[in-house]
Protein backbone atom coordinates (compact mmCIF):
# COMPACT_ATOMS: atom_id res chain seq x y z
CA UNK A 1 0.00 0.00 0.00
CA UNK A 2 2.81 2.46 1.11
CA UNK A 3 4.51 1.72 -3.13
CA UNK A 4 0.66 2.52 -4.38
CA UNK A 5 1.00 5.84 -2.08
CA UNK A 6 4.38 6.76 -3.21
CA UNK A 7 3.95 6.02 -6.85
CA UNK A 8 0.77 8.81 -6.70
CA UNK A 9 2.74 10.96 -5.26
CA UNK A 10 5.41 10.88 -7.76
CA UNK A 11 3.08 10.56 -10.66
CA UNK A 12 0.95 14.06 -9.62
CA UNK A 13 4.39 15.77 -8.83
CA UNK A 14 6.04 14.33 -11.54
CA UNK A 15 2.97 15.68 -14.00
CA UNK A 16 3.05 19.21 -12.69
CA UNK A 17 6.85 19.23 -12.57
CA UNK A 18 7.02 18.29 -16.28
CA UNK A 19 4.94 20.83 -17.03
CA UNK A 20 7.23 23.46 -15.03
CA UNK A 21 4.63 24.34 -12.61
CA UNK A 22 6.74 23.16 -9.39
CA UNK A 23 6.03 19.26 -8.89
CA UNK A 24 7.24 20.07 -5.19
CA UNK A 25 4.25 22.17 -4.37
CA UNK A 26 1.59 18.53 -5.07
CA UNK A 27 4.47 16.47 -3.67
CA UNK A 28 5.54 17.82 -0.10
CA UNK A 29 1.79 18.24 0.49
CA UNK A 30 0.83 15.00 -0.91
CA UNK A 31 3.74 12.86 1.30
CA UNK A 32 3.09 14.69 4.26
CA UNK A 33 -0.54 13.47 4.35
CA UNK A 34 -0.02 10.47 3.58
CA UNK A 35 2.97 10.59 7.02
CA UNK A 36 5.41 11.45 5.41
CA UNK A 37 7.50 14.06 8.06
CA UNK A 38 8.14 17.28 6.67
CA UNK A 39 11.98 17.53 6.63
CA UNK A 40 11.70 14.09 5.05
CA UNK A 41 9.13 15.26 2.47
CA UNK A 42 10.97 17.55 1.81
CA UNK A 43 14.40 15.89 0.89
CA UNK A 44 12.49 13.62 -1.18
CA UNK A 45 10.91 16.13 -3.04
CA UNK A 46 14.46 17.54 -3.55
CA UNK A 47 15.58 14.15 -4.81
CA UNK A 48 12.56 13.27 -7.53
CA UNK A 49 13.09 16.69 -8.42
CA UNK A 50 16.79 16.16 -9.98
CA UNK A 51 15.80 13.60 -12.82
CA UNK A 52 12.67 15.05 -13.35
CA UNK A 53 13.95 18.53 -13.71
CA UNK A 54 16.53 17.21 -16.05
CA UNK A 55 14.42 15.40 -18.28
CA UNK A 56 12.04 17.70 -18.92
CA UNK A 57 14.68 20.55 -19.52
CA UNK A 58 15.38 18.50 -21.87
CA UNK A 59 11.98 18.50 -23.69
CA UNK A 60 11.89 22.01 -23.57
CA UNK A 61 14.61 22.91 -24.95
CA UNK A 62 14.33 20.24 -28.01
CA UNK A 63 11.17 22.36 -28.79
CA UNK A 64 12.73 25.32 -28.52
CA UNK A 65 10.79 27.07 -25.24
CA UNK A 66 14.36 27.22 -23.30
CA UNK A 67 16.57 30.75 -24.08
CA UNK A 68 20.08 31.44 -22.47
CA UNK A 69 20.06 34.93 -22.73
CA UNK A 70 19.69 36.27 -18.62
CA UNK A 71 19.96 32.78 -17.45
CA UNK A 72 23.62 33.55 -15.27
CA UNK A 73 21.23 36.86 -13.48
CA UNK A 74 18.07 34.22 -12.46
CA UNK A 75 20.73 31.01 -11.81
CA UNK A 76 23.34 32.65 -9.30
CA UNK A 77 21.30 34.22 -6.71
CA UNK A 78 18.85 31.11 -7.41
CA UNK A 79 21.70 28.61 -6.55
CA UNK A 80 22.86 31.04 -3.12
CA UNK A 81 19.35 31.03 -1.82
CA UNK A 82 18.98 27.74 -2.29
CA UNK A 83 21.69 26.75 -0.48
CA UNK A 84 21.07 28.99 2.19
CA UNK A 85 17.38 27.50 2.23
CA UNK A 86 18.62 24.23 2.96
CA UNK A 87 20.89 24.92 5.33
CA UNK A 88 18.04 26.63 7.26
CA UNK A 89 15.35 23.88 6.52
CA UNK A 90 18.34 21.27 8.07
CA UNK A 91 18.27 23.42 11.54
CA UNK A 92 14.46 24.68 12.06
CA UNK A 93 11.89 22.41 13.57
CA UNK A 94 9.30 20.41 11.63
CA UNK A 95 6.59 22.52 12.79
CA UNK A 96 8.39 25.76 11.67
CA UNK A 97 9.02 23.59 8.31
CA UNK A 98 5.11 22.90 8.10
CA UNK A 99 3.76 26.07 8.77
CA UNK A 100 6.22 28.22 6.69
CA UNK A 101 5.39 25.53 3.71
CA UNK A 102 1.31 26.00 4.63
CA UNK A 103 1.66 29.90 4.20
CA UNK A 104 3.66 29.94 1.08
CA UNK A 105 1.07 27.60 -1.05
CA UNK A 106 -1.97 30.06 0.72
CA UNK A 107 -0.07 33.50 -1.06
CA UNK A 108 0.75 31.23 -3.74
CA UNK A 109 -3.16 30.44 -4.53
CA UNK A 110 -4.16 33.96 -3.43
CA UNK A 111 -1.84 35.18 -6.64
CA UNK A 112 -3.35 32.05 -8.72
CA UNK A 113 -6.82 33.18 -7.93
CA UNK A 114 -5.79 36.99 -8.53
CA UNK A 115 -4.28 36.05 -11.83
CA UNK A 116 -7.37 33.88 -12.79
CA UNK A 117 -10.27 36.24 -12.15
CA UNK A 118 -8.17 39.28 -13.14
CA UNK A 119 -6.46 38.96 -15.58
CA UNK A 120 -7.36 39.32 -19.31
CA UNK A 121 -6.30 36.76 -21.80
């Protein structure tokens, strides 16, 4: 049952990952109800993320939706922070994890919504 669990998990992350919306924000979510602890979730999600990331790089830029131009500006400070990040998410609590998580995805669907009813297409 825990495999059928885990290969959901992966398959909804892996979906919205491919499709560069951030598999990580279905996956921590996903393994932590299903008991996952949230460091824990979280390092997985960091590890599915590296092949998944890679390959579908990959896709994109075989059809052409990947430019280099003002990829060194986004990648540096992008590579610092993250590394700062983890360094952070290795020393706080769970709880501090979990509730700092829980308040990014609420702004996160507050903008979604915004964008959604607002915006003209």
């Amino acid at each position: 049952m825990a495999f059928l669990l885990l290969f959901i998990c992966g398959f909804l992350g892996g979906v919205l990952g491919g499709m560069g919306m951030g598999g990580g924000t279905a996956l921590i979510p996903l393994l932590t109800l299903f008991g996952v602890p949230q460091p824990a979730a979280q390092g997985l999600n960091l590890v599915a993320f590296l092949p998944m990331a890679a390959l579908a790089l990959s896709i994109h830029a075989k059809a052409g939706l990947v430019k280099g131009r003002g990829l060194l500006p986004l990648a540096l400070p992008a590579l610092a922070f993250s590394a700062l990040g983890a360094l952070a998410a290795a020393h706080l609590p769970a709880d501090a994890l979990e509730k700092g998580f829980g308040a990014f995805l609420i702004v996160l669907a507050f903008f979604r919504l915004r964008d959604a009813l607002f915006t003209q297409k």
